[in-house]
Structure formats: structure tokens, C-alpha cells
N, C-alpha and C. Protein backbone atom coordinates (compact mmCIF):
# COMPACT_ATOMS: atom_id res chain seq x y z
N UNK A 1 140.82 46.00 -169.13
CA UNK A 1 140.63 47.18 -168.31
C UNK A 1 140.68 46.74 -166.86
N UNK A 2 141.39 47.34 -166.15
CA UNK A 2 141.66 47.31 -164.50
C UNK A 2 141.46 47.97 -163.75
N UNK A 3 140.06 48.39 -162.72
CA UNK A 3 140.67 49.50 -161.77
C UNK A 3 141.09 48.95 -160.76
N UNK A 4 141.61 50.29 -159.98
CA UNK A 4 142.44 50.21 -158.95
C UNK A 4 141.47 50.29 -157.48
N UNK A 5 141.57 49.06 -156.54
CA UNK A 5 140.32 49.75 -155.30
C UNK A 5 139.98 50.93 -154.92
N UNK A 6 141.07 51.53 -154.92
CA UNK A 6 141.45 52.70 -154.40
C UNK A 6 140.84 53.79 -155.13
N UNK A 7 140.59 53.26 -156.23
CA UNK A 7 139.67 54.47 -157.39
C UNK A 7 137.87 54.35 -156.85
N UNK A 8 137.67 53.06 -156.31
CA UNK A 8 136.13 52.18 -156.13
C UNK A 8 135.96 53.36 -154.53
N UNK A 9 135.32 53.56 -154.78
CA UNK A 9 134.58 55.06 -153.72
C UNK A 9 133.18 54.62 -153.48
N UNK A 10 132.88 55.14 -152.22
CA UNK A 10 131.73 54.91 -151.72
C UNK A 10 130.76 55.67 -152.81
N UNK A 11 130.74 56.85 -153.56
CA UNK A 11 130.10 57.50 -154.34
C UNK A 11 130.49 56.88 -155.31
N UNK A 12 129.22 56.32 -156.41
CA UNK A 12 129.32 55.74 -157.91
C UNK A 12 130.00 56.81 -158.27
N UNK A 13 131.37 55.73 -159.24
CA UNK A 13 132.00 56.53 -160.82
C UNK A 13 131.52 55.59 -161.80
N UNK A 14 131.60 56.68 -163.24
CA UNK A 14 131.40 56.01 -164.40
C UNK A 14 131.89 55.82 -165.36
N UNK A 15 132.30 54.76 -166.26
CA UNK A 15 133.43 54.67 -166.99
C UNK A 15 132.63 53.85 -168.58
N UNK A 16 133.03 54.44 -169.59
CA UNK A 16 132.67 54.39 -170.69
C UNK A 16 133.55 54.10 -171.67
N UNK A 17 133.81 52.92 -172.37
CA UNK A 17 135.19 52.67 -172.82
C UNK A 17 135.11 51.25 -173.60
N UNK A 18 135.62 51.25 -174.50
CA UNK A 18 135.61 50.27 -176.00
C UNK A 18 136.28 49.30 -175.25
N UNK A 19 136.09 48.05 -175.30
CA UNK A 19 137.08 46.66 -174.78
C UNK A 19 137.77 45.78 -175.86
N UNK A 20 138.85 45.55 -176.23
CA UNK A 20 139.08 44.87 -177.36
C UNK A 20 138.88 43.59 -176.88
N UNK A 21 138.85 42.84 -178.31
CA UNK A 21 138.16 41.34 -178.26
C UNK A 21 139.23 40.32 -178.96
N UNK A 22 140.27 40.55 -178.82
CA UNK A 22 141.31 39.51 -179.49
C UNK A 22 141.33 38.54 -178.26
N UNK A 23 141.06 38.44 -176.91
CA UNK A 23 141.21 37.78 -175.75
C UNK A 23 139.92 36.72 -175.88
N UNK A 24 139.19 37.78 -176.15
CA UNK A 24 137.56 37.09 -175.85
C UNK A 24 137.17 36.68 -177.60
N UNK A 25 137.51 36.70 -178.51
CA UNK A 25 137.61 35.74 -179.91
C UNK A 25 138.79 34.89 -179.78
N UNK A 26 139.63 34.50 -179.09
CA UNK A 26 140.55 33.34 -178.62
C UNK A 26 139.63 32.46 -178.28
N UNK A 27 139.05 33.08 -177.22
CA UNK A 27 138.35 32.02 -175.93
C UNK A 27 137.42 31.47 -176.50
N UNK A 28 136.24 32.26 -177.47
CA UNK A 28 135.27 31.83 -178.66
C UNK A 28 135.96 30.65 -179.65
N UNK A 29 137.11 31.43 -179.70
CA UNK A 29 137.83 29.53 -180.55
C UNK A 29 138.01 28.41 -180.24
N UNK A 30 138.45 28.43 -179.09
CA UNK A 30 138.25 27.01 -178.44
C UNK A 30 137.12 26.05 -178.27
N UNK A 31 136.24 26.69 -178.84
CA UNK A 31 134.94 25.63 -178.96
C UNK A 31 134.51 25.56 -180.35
N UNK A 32 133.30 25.59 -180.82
CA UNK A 32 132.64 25.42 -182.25
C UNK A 32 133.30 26.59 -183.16
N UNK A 33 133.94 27.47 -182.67
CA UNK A 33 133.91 28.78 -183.44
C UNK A 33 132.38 29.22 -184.48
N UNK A 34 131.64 29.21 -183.49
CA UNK A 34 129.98 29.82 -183.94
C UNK A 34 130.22 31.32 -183.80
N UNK A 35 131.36 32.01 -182.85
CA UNK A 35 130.93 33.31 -183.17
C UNK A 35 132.34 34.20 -182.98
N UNK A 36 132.35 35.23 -183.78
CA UNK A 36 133.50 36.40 -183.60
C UNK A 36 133.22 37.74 -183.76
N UNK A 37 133.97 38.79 -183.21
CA UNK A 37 133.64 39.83 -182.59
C UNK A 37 134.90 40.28 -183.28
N UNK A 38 134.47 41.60 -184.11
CA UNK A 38 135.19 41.95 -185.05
C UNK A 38 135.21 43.41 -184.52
N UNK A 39 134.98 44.06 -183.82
CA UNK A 39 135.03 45.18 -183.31
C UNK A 39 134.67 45.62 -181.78
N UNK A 40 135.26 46.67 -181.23
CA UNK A 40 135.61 46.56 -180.09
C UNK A 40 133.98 46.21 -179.44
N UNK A 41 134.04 46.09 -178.11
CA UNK A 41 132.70 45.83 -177.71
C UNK A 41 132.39 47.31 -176.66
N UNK A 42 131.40 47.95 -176.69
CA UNK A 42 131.11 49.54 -176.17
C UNK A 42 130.44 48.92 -174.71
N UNK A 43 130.84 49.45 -173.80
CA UNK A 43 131.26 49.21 -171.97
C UNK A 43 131.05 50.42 -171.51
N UNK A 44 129.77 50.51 -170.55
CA UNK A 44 128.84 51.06 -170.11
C UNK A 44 129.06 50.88 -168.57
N UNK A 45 129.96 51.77 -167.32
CA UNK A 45 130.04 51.14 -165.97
C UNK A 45 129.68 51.91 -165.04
N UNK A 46 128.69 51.76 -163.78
CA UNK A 46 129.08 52.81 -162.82
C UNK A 46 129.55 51.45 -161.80
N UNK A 47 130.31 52.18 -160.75
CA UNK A 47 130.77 51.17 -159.82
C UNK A 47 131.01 52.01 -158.76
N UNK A 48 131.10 51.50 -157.28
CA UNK A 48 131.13 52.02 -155.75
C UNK A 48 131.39 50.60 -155.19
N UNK A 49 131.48 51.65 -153.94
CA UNK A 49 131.48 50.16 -153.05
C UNK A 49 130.82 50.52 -151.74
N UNK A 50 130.50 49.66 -150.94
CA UNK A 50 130.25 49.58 -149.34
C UNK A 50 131.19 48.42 -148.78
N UNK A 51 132.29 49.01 -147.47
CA UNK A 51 132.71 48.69 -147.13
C UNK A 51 134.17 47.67 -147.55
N UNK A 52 133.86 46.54 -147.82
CA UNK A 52 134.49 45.40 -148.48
C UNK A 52 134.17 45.16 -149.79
N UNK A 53 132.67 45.51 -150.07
CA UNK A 53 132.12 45.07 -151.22
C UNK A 53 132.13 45.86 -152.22
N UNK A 54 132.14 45.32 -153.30
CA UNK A 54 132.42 46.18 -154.61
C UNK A 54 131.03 46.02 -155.54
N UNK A 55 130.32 46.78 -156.18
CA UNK A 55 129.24 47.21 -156.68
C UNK A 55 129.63 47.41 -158.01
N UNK A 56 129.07 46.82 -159.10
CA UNK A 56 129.70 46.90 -160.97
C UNK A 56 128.16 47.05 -161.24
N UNK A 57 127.76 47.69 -161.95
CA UNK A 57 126.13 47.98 -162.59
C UNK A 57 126.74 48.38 -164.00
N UNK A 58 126.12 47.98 -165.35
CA UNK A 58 126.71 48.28 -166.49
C UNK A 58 125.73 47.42 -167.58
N UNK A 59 126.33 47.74 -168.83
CA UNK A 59 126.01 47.29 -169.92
C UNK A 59 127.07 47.31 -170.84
N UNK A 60 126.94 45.83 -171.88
CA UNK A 60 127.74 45.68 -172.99
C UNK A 60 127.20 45.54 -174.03
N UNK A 61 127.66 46.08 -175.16
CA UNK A 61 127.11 45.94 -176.66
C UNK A 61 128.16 45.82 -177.57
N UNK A 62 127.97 44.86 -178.49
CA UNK A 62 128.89 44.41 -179.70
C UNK A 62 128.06 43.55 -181.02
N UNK A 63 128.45 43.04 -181.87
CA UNK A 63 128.05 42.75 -182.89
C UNK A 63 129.45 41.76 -183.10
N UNK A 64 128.28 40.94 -182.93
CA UNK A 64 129.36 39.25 -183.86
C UNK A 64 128.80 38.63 -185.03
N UNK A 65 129.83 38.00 -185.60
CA UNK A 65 129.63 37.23 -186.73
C UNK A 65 129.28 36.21 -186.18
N UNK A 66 127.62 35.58 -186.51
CA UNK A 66 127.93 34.32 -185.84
C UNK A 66 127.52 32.98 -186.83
N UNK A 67 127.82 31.90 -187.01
CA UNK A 67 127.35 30.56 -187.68
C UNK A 67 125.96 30.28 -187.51
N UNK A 68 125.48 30.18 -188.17
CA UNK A 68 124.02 29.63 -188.35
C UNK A 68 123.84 27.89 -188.06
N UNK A 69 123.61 27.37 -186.70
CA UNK A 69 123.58 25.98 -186.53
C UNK A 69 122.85 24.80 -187.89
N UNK A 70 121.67 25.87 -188.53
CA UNK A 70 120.97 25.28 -188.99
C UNK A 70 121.76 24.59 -190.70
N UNK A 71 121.70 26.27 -190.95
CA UNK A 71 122.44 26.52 -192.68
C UNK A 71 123.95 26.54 -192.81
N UNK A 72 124.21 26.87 -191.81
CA UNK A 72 125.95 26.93 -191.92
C UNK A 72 126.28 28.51 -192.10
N UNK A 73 125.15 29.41 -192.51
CA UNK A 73 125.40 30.94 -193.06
C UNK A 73 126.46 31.73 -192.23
N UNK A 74 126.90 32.77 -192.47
CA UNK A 74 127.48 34.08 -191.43
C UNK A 74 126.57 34.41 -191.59
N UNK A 75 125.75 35.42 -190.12
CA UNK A 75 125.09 36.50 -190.29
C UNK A 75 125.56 37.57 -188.87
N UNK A 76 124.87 38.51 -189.17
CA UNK A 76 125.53 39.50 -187.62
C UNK A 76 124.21 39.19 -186.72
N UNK A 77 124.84 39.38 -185.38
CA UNK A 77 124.50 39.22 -184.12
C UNK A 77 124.33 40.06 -183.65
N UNK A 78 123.45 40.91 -182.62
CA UNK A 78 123.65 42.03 -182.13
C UNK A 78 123.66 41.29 -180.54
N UNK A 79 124.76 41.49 -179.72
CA UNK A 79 124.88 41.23 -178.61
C UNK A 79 124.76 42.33 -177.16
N UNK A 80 123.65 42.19 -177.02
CA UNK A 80 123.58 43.46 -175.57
C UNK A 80 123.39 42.66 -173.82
N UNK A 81 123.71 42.88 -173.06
CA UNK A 81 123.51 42.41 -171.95
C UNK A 81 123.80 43.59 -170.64
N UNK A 82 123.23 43.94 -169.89
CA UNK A 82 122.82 44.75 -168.93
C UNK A 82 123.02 43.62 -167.48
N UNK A 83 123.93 44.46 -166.78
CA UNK A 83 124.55 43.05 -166.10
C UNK A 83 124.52 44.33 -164.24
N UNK A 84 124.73 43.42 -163.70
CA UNK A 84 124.81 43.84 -161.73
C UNK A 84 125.48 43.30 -160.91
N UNK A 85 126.53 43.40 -160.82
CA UNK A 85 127.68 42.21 -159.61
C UNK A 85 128.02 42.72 -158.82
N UNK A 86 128.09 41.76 -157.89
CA UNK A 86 128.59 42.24 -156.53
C UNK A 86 129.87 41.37 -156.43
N UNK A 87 131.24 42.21 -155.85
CA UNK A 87 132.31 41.80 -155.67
C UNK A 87 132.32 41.60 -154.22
N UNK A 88 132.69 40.29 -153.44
CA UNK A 88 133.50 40.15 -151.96
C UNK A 88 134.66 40.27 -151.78
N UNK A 89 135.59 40.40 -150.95
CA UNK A 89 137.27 40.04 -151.07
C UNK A 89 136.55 38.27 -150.73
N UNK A 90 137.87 37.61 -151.73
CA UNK A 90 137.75 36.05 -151.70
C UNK A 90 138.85 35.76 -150.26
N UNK A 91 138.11 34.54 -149.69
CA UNK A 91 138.17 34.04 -148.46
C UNK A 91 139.37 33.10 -148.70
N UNK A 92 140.30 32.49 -148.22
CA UNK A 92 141.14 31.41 -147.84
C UNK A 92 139.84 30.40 -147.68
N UNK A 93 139.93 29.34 -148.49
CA UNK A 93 138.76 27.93 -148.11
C UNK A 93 140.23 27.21 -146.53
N UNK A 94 138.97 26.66 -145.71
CA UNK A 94 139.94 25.61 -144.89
C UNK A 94 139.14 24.51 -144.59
N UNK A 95 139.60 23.29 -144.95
CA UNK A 95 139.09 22.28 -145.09
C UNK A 95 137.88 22.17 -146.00
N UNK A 96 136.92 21.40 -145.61
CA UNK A 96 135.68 21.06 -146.91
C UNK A 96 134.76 21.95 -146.33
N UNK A 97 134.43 22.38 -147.45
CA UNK A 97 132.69 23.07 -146.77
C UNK A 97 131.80 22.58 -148.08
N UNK A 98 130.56 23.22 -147.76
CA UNK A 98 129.67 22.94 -148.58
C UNK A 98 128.71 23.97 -149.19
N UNK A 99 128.76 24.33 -150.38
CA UNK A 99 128.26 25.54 -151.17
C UNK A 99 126.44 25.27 -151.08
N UNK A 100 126.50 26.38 -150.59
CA UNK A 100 124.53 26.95 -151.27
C UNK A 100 124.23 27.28 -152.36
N UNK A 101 123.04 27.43 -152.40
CA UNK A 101 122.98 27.77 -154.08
C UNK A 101 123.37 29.33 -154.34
N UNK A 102 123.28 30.22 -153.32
CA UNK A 102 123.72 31.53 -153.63
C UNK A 102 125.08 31.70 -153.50
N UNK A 103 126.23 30.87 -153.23
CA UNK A 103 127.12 31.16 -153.55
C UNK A 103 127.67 30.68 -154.64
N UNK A 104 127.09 29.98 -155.41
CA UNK A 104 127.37 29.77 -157.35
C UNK A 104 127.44 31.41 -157.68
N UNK A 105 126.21 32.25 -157.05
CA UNK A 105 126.45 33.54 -157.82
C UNK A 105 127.11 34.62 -157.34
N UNK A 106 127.60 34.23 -156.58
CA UNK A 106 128.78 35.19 -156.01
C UNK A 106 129.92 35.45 -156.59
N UNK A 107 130.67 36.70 -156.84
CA UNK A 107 132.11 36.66 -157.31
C UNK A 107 132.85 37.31 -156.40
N UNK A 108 134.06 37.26 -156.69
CA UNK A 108 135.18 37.29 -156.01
C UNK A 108 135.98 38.03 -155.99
N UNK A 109 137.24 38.82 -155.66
CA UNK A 109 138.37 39.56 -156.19
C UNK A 109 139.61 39.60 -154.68
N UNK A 110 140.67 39.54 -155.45
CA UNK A 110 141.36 39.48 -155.14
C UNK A 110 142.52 40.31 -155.27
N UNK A 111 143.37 40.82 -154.24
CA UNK A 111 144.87 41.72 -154.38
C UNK A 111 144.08 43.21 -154.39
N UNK A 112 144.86 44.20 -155.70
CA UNK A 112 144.78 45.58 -155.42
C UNK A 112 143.76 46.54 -156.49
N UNK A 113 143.61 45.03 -157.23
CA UNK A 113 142.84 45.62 -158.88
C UNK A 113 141.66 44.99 -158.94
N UNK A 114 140.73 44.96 -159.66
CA UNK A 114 139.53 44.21 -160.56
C UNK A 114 140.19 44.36 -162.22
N UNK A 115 140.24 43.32 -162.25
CA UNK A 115 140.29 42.72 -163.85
C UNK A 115 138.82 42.95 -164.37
N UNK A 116 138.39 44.29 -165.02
CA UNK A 116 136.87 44.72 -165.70
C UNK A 116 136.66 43.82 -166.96
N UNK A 117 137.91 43.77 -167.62
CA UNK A 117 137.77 43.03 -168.56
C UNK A 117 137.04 41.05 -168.13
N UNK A 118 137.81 40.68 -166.99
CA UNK A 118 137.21 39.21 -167.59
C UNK A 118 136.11 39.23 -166.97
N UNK A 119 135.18 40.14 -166.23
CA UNK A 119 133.83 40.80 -166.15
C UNK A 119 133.01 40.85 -167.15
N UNK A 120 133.19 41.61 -167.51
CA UNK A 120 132.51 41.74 -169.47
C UNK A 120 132.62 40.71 -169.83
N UNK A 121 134.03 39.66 -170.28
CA UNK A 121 133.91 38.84 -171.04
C UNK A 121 132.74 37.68 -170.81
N UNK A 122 132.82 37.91 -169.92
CA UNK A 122 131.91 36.34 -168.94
C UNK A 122 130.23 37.04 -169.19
N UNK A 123 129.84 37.91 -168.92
CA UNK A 123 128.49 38.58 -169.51
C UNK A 123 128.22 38.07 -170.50
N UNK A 124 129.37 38.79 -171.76
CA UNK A 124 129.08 38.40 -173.70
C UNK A 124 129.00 36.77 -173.31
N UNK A 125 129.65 36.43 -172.61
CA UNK A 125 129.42 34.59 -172.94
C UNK A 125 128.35 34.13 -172.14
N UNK A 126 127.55 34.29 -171.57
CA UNK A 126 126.12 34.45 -170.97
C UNK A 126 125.34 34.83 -171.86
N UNK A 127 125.51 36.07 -172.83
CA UNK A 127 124.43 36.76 -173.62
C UNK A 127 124.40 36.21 -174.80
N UNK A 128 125.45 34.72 -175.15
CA UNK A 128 125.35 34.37 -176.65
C UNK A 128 124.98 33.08 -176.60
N UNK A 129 123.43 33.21 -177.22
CA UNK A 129 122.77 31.69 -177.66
C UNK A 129 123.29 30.85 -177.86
N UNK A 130 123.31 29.79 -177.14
CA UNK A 130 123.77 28.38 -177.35
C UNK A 130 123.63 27.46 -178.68
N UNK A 131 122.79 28.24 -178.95
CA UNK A 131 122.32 27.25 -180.63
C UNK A 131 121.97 28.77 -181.76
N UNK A 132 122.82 28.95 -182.10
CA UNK A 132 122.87 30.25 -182.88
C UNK A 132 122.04 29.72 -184.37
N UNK A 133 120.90 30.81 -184.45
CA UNK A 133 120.32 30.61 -185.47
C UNK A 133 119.72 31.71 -186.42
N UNK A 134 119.49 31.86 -187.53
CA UNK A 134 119.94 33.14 -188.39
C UNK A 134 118.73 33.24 -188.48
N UNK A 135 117.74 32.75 -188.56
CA UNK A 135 115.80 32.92 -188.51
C UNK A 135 115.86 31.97 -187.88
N UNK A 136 114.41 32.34 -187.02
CA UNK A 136 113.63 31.28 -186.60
C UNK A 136 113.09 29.87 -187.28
N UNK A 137 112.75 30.39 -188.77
CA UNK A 137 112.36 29.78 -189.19
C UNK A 137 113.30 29.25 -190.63
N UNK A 138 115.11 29.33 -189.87
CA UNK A 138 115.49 28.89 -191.00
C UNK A 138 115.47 27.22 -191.27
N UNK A 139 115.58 26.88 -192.30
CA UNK A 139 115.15 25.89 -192.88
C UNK A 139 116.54 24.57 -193.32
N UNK A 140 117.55 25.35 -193.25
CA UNK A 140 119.11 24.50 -192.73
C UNK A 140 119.43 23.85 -194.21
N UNK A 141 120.09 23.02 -193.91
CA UNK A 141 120.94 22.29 -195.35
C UNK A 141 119.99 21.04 -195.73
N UNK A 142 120.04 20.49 -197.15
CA UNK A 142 119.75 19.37 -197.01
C UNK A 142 120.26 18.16 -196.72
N UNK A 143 119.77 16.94 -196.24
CA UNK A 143 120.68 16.13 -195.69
C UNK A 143 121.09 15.50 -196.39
N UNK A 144 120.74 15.24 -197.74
CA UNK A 144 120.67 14.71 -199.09
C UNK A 144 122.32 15.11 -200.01
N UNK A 145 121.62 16.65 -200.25
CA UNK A 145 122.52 17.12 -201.71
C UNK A 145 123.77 18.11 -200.77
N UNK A 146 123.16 18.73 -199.33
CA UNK A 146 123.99 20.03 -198.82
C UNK A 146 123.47 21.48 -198.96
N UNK A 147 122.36 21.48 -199.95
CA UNK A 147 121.88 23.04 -200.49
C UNK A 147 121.68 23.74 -199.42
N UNK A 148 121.90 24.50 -199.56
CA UNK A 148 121.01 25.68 -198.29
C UNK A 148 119.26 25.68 -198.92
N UNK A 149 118.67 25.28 -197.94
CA UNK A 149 117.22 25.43 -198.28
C UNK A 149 116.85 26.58 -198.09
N UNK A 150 117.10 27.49 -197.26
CA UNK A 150 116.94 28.38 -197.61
C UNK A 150 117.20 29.68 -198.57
N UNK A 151 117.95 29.29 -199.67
CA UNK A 151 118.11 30.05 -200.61
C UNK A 151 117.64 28.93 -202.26
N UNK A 152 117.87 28.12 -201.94
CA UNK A 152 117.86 27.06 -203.35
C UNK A 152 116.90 25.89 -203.08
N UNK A 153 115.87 25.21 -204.01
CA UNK A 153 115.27 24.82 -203.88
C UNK A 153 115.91 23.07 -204.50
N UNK A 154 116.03 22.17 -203.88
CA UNK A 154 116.08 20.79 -204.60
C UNK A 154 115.76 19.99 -204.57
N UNK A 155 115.70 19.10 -205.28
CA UNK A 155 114.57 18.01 -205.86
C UNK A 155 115.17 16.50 -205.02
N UNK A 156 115.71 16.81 -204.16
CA UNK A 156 115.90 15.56 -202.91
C UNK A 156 114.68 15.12 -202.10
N UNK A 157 114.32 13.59 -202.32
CA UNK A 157 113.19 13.30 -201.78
C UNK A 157 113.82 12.95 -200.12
N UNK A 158 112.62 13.16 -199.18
CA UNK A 158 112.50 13.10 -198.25
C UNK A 158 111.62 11.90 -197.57
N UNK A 159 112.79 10.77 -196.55
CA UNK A 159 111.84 9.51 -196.47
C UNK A 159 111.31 10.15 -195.39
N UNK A 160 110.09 9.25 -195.08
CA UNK A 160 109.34 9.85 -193.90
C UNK A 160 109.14 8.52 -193.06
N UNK A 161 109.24 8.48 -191.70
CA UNK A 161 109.15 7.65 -191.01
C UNK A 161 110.49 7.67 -189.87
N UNK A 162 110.51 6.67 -188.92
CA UNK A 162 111.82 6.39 -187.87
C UNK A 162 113.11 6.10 -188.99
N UNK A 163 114.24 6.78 -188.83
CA UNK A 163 115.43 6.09 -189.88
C UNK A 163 115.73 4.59 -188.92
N UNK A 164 115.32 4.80 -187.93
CA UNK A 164 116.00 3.20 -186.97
C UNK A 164 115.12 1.96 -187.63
N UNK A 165 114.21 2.12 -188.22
CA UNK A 165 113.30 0.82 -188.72
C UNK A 165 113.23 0.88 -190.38
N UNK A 166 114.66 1.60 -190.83
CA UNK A 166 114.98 1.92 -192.49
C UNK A 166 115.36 0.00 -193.23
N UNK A 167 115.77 -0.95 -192.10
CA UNK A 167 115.77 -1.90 -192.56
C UNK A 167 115.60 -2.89 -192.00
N UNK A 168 114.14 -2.63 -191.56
CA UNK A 168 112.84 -3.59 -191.83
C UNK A 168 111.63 -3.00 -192.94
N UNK A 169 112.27 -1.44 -193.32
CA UNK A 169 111.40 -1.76 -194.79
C UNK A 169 111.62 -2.67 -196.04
N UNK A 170 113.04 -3.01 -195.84
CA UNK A 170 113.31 -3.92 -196.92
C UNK A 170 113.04 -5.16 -196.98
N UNK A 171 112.38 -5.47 -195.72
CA UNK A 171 112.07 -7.20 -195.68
C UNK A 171 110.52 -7.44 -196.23
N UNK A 172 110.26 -8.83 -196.79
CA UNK A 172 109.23 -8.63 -197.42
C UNK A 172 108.77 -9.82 -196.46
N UNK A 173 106.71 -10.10 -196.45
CA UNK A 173 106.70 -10.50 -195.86
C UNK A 173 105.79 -11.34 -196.53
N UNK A 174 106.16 -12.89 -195.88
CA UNK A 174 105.45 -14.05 -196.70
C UNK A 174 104.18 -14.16 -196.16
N UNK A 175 102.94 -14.15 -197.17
CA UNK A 175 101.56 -14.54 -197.18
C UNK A 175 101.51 -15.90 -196.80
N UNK A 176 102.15 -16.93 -197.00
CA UNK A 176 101.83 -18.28 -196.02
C UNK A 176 101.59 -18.82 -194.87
N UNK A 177 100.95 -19.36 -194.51
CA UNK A 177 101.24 -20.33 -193.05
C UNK A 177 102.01 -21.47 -193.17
């Protein structure tokens, strides 16, 4: 989705509109593939501007499939994020300068449009847990047999102790002087 500046008015408009996710489940592939987005994602916008600056206030909601770090499971995700940006026109850099910390959170735009879409996309990838996990208290594979512990119970014993000192349990130790 693209608007046009020329649409961006000092008075907020609002725009309500499904985003497809074949772009943004690409970009999800290139890493672990922990998560996919099987239906459009629902895009929530008002936007204005002052002067130069461009004003985006909104919300996104979707539902992904995501991997369970622990168990390996699919389960669904409910992904929401409620987001606020401020657009500048981007500057020509000349020579070196040196960034503050508030301009990490600054964005940018450039030419005659806003690209809404890689807006959103960058939100959902902010709003999705780094270590995706299906309970809190799931209980993961065994390291043993593979079971899902959380569904099947097995009879794999569990050593207890550092594995880095697994062989100096095997040394025995002589009672002599």
C-alpha cells in the first residue's frame, strides 16, 4: 500500500485495509522460519502531516503460525501492535557525522509516495517474540529419545550435574599414598 503526499493533509485521514503477506512471509524465511502469516494482516491508519512531516498513528493485527522453540509444535500467534511514526523528508548525508540516540528512531521518506506497506511490515517484526514459545511452561523435547514432553511421557533418565565434568565421573580414585 502507497500513499501519495499529496493525499497526507494537514487534517487526519483514515484508511482501513487488509495487507497481504507473501512479501513479509518471504522476509520471515530468511531466517529460522519460526513464523508465517497465512492471512492478510487487518491495518488500522490515521495519518496528516505538519509541514514537512508526516504523522502515521495505527494498528496491526494478524495471526501466525508460529514454531515452538521449546517442542518444535505449530501453534497460532495472535500478533497486535499499535504503532506512532513520524516521517522527515531524508537529508543528503555530507561527509561524516555522528548519530544521537534519537536519531536511531527516526524514519525517513523519500520522492512522491510512502511505501505503508514496509511500515507495517517492520511493526509485525518488532511485535514477534524472539524466542517463540507455545506455553510458558512448555516442557520441550527430550534430549534423550525426541518425545514431546509435553504430550508423552518417557522413561529417559536424566543425568544431573555440569555435562563439562561428564568425564571426570569416570575416573576412579586411588585410596593409597
Amino acid at each position: 500500500m502507497k500513499v501519495q503526499l499529496h493525499d497526507i493533509l494537514a487534517v487526519p485521514s483514515e484508511l482501513a485495509y487488509a495487507e497481504p503477506v507473501a512479501e513479509l512471509n518471504a522476509m520471515l524465511h530468511e531466517g529460522p522460519h519460526d513464523y508465517e502469516f497465512r492471512a492478510p494482516l487487518d491495518v488500522d491508519l490515521t495519518f496528516s502531516r505538519s509541514l514537512q512531516d508526516l504523522f502515521f498513528d495505527g494498528s496491526v493485527h494478524g495471526i501466525a503460525t508460529a514454531t515452538c522453540a521449546r517442542c518444535l509444535a505449530p501453534f497460532p500467534l495472535d500478533v497486535v501492535k499499535d504503532f506512532s511514526l513520524v516521517l522527515t523528508p531524508e537529508q543528503p548525508l555530507k561527509g561524516e557525522i555522528e548519530l544521537a540516540a534519537g536519531d536511531l528512531a527516526e524514519s525517513f521518506y523519500r520522492g512522491t509516495e510512502v511505501d505503508v506497506t514496509r511500515l507495517v511490515y517492520e511493526q509485525v517484526l518488532l511485535a514477534l517474540p524472539t524466542r517463540p514459545l507455545c506455553d510458558e511452561e512448555c516442557r520441550g523435547l527430550c534430549p534423550q529419545c525426541g518425545v514431546n514432553r509435553n504430550t508423552t511421557a518417557c522413561s529417559c533418565t536424566v543425568e544431573s550435574g555440569d555435562p563439562r565434568f561428564a568425564v571426570l565421573r569416570g575416573l576412579k580414585i586411588d585410596g593409597g599414598s
